[in-house]
N, C-alpha and C. Protein backbone atom coordinates (compact mmCIF):
# COMPACT_ATOMS: atom_id res chain seq x y z
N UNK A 1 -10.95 49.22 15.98
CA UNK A 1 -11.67 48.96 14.75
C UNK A 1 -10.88 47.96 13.90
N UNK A 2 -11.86 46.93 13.66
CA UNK A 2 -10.80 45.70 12.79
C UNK A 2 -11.00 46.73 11.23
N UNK A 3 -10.01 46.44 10.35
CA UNK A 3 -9.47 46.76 8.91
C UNK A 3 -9.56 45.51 8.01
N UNK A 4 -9.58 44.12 8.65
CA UNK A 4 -9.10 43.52 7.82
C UNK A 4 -10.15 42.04 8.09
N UNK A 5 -10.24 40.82 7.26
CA UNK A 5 -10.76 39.83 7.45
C UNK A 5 -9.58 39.08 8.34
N UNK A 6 -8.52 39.10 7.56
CA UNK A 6 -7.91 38.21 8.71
C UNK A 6 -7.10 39.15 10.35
N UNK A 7 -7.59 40.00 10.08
CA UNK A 7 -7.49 40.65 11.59
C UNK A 7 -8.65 39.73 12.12
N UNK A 8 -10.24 40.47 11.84
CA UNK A 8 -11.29 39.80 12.69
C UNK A 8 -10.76 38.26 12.60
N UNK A 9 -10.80 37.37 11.66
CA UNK A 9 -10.49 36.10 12.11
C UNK A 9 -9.58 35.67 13.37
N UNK A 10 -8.15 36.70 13.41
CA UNK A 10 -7.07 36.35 14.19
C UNK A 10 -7.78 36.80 15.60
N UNK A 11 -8.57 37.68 15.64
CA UNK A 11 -9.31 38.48 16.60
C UNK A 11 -9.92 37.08 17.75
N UNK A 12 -10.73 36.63 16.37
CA UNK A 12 -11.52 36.01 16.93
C UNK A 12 -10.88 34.34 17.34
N UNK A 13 -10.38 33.99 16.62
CA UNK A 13 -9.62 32.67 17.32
C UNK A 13 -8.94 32.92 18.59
N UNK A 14 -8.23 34.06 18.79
CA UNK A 14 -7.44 34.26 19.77
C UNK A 14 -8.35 34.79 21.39
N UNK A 15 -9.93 34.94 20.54
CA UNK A 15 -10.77 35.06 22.04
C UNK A 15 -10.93 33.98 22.28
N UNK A 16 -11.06 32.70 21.62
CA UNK A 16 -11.04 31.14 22.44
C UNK A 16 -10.06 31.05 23.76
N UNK A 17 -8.82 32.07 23.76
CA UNK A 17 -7.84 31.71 24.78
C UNK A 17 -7.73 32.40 25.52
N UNK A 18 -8.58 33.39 26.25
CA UNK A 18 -8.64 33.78 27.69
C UNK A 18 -9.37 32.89 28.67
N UNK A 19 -9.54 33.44 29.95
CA UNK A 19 -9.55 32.59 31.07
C UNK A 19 -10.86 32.54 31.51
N UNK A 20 -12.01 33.56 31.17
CA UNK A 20 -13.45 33.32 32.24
C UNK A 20 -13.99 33.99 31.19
N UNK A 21 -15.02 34.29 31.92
CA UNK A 21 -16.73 34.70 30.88
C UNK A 21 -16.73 35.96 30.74
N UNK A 22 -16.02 36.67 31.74
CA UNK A 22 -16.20 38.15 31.21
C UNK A 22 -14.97 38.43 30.51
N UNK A 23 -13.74 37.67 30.25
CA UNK A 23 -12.32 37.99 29.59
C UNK A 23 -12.98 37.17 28.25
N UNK A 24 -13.29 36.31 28.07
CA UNK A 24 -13.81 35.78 26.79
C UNK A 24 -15.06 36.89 26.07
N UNK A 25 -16.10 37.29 26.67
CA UNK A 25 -17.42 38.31 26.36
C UNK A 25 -16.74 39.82 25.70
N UNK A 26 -15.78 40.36 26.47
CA UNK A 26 -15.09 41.21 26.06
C UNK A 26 -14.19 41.00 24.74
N UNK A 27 -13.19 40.19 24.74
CA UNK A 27 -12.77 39.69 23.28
C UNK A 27 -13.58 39.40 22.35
N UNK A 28 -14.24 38.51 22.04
CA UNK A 28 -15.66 38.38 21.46
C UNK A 28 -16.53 39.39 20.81
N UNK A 29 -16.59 40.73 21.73
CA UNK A 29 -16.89 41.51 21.41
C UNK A 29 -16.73 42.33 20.27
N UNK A 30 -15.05 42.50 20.10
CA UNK A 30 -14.10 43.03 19.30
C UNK A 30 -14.94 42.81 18.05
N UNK A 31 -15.45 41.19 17.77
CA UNK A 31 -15.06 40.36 16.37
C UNK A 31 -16.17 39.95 16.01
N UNK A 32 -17.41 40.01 16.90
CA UNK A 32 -18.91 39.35 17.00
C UNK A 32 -19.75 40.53 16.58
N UNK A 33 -20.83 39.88 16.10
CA UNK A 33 -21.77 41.24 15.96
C UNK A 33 -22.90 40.44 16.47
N UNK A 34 -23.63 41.42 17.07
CA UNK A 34 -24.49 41.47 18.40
C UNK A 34 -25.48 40.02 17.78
N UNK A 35 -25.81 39.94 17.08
CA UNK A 35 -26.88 38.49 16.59
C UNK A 35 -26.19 37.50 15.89
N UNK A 36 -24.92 37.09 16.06
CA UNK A 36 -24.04 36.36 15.01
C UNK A 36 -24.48 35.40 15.99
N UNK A 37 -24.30 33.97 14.97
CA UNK A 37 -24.94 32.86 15.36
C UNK A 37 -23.35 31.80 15.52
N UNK A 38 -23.27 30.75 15.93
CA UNK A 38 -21.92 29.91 16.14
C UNK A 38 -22.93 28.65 15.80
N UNK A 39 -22.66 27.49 15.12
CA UNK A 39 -23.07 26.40 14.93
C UNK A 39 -21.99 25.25 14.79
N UNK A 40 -21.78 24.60 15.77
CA UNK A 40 -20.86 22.92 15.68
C UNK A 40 -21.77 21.68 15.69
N UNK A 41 -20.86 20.76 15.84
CA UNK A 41 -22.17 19.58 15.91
C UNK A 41 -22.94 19.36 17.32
N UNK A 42 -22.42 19.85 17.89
CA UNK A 42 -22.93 19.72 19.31
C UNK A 42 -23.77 20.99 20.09
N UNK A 43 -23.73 22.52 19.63
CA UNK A 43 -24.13 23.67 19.95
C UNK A 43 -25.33 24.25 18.24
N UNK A 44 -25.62 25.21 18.62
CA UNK A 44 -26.19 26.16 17.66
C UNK A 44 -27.01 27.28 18.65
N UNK A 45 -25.78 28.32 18.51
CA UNK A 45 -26.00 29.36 19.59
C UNK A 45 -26.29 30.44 18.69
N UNK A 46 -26.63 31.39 19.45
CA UNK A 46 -27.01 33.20 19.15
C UNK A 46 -26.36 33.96 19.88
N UNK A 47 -25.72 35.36 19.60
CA UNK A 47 -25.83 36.54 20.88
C UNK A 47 -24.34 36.07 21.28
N UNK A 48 -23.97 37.56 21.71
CA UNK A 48 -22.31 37.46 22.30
C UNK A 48 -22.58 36.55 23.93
N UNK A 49 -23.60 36.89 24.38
CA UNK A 49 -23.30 36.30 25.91
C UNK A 49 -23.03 34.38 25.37
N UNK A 50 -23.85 34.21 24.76
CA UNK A 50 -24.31 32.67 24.03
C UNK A 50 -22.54 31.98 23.65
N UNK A 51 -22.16 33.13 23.18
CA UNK A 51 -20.45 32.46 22.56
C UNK A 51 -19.14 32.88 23.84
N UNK A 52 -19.42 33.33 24.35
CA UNK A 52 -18.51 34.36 25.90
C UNK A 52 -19.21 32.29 26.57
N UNK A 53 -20.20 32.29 26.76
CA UNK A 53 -20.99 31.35 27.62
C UNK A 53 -20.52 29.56 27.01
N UNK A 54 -20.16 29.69 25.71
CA UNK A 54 -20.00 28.13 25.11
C UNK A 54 -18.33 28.23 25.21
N UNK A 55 -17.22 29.45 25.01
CA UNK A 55 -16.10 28.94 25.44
C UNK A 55 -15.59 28.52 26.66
N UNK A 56 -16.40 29.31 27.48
CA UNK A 56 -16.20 29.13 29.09
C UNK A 56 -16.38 27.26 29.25
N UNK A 57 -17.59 26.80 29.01
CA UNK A 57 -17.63 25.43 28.49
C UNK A 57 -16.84 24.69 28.11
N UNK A 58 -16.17 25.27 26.61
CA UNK A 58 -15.05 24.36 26.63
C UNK A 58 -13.83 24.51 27.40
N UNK A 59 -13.21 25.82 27.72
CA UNK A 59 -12.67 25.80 28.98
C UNK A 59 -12.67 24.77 29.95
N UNK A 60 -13.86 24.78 30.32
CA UNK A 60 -14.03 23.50 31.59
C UNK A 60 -13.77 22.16 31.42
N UNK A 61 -14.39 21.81 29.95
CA UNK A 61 -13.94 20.43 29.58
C UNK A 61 -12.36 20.51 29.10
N UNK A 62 -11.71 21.16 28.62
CA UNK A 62 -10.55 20.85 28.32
C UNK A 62 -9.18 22.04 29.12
N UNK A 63 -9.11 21.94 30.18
CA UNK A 63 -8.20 23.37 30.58
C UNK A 63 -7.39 22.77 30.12
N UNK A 64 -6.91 24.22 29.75
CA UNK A 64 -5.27 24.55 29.22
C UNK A 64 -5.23 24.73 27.69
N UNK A 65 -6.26 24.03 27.15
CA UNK A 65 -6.49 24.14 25.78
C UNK A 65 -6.00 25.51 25.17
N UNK A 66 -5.52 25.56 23.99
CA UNK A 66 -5.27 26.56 22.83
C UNK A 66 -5.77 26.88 21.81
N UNK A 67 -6.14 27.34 21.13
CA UNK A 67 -6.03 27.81 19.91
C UNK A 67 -5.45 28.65 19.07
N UNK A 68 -5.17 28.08 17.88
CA UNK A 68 -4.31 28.86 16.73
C UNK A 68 -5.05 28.78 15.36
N UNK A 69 -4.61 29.92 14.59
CA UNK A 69 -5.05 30.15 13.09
C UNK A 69 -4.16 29.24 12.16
N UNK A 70 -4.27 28.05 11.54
CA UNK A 70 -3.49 27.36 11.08
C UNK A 70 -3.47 27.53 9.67
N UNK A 71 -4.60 28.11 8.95
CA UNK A 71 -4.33 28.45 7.47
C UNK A 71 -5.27 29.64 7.68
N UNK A 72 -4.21 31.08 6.74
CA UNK A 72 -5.20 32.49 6.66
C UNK A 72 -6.62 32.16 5.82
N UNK A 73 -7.30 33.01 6.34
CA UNK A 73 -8.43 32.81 5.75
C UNK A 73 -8.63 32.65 4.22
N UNK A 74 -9.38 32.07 3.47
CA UNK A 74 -9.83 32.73 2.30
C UNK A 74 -11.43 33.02 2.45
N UNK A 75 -11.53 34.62 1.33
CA UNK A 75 -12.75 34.32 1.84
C UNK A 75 -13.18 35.56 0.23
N UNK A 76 -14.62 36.17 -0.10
CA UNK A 76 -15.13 36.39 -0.80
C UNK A 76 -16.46 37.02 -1.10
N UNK A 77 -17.38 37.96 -0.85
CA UNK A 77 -18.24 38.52 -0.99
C UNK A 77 -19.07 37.98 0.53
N UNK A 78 -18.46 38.46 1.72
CA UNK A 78 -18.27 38.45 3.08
C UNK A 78 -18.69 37.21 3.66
N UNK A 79 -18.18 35.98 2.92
CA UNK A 79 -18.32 34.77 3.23
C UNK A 79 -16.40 34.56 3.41
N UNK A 80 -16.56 33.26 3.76
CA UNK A 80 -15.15 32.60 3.77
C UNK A 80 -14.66 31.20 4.64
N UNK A 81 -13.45 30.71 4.78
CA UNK A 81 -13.37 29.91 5.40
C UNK A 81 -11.61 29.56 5.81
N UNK A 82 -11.43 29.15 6.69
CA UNK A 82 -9.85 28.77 7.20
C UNK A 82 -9.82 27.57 8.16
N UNK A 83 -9.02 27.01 8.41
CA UNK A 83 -8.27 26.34 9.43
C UNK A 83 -7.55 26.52 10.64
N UNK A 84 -8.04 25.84 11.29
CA UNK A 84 -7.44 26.38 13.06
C UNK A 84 -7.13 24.91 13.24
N UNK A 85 -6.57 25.49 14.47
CA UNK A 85 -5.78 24.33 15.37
C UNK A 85 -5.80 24.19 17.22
N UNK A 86 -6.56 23.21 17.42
CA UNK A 86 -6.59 23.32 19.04
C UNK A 86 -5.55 22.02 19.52
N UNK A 87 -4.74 23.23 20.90
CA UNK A 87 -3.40 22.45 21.11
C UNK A 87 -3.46 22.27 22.56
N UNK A 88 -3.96 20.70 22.44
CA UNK A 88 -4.13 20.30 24.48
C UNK A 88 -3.20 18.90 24.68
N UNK A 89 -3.12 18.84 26.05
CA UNK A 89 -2.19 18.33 26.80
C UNK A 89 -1.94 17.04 25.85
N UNK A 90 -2.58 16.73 25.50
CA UNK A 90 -2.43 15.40 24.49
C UNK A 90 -1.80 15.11 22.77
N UNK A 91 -1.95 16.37 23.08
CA UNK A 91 -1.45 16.94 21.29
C UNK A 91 -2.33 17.58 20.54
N UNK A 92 -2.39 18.07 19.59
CA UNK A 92 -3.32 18.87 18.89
C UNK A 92 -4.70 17.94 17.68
N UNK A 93 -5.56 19.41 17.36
CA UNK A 93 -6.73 18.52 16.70
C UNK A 93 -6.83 19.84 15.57
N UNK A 94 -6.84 19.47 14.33
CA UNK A 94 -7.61 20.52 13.55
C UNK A 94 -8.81 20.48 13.08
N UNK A 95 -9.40 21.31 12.71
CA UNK A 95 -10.61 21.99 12.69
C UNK A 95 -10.66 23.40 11.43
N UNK A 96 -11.76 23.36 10.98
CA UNK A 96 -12.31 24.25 10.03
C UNK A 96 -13.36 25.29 10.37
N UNK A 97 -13.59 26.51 10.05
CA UNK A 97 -14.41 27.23 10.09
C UNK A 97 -15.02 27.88 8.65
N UNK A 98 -16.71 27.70 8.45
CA UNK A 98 -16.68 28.37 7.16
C UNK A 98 -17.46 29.85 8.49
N UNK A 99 -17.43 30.94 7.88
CA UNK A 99 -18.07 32.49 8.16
C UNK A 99 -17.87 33.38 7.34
N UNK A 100 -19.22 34.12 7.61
CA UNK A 100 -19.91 35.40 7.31
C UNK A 100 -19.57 36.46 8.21
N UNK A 101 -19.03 37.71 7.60
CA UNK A 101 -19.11 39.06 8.22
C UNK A 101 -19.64 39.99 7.39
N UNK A 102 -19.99 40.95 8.26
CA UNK A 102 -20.69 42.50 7.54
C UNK A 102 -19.64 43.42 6.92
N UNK A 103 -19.78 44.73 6.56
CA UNK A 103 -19.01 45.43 6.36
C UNK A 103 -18.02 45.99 7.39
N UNK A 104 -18.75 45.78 8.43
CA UNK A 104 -17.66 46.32 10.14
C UNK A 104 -16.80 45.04 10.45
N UNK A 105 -16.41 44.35 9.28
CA UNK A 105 -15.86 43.24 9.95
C UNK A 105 -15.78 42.57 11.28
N UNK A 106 -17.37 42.40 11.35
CA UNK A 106 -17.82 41.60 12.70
C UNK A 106 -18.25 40.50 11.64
N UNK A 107 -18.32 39.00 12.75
CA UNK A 107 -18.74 38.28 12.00
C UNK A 107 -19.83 37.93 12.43
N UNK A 108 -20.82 37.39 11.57
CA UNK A 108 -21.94 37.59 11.79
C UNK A 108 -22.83 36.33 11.85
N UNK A 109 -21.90 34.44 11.15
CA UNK A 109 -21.98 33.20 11.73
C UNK A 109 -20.59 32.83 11.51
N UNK A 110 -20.84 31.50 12.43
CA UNK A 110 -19.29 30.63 12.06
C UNK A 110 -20.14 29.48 12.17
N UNK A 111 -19.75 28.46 11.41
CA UNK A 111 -20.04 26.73 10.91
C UNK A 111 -18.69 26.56 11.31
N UNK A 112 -18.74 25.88 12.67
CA UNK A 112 -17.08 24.99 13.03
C UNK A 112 -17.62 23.39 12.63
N UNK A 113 -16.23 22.80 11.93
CA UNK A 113 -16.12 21.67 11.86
C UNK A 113 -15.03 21.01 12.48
N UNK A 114 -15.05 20.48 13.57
CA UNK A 114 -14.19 19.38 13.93
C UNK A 114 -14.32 17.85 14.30
């Protein structure tokens, strides 16, 4: 049971970095709530299989890739937003997330900007 916003956040950045669809679906799980939506410039998904299914993706385009929580969240009447950091063979890229969670600290969208 997450306690905290920046638990689910840390939760959830740190499911970007397992290895396949069912090790990503399972993490995900933890931090997602069953209809939470993911929107970048390139995706606008639904549903845990939908986000388990778009990291596997980036997986493929970038192995080895990382991710990290680069600034704790702030956040406010179950909105919020932070900074991450993806760290590949070439050097790193940052990136923003604004999200929404419920009271079970699942989250329930993420708006990535990179």
């Amino acid at each position: 049971m997450i306690t905290s916003v920046e638990e689910m956040i840390g939760k959830y950045v740190n499911a970007w970095n397992h290895h396949n669809v069912d090790e990503f679906k399972a993490a995900f799980a933890e931090c997602w709530s069953a209809d939470a939506t993911y929107t970048d410039p390139n995706y606008d998904i639904a549903g845990l299989d939908a986000i388990a299914e778009l990291a596997q993706i980036s997986l493929d385009k970038l192995p080895g890739r990382t991710f990290s929580v680069l600034t704790q969240p702030e956040y406010h009447h179950n909105v919020g937003r932070y900074n991450w950091q993806v760290h590949l063979p070439e050097g790193t890229k940052d990136g923003f997330d604004y999200f929404e969670f419920n009271s079970e600290f699942k989250i329930t969208r993420i708006v990535s900007f990179f």
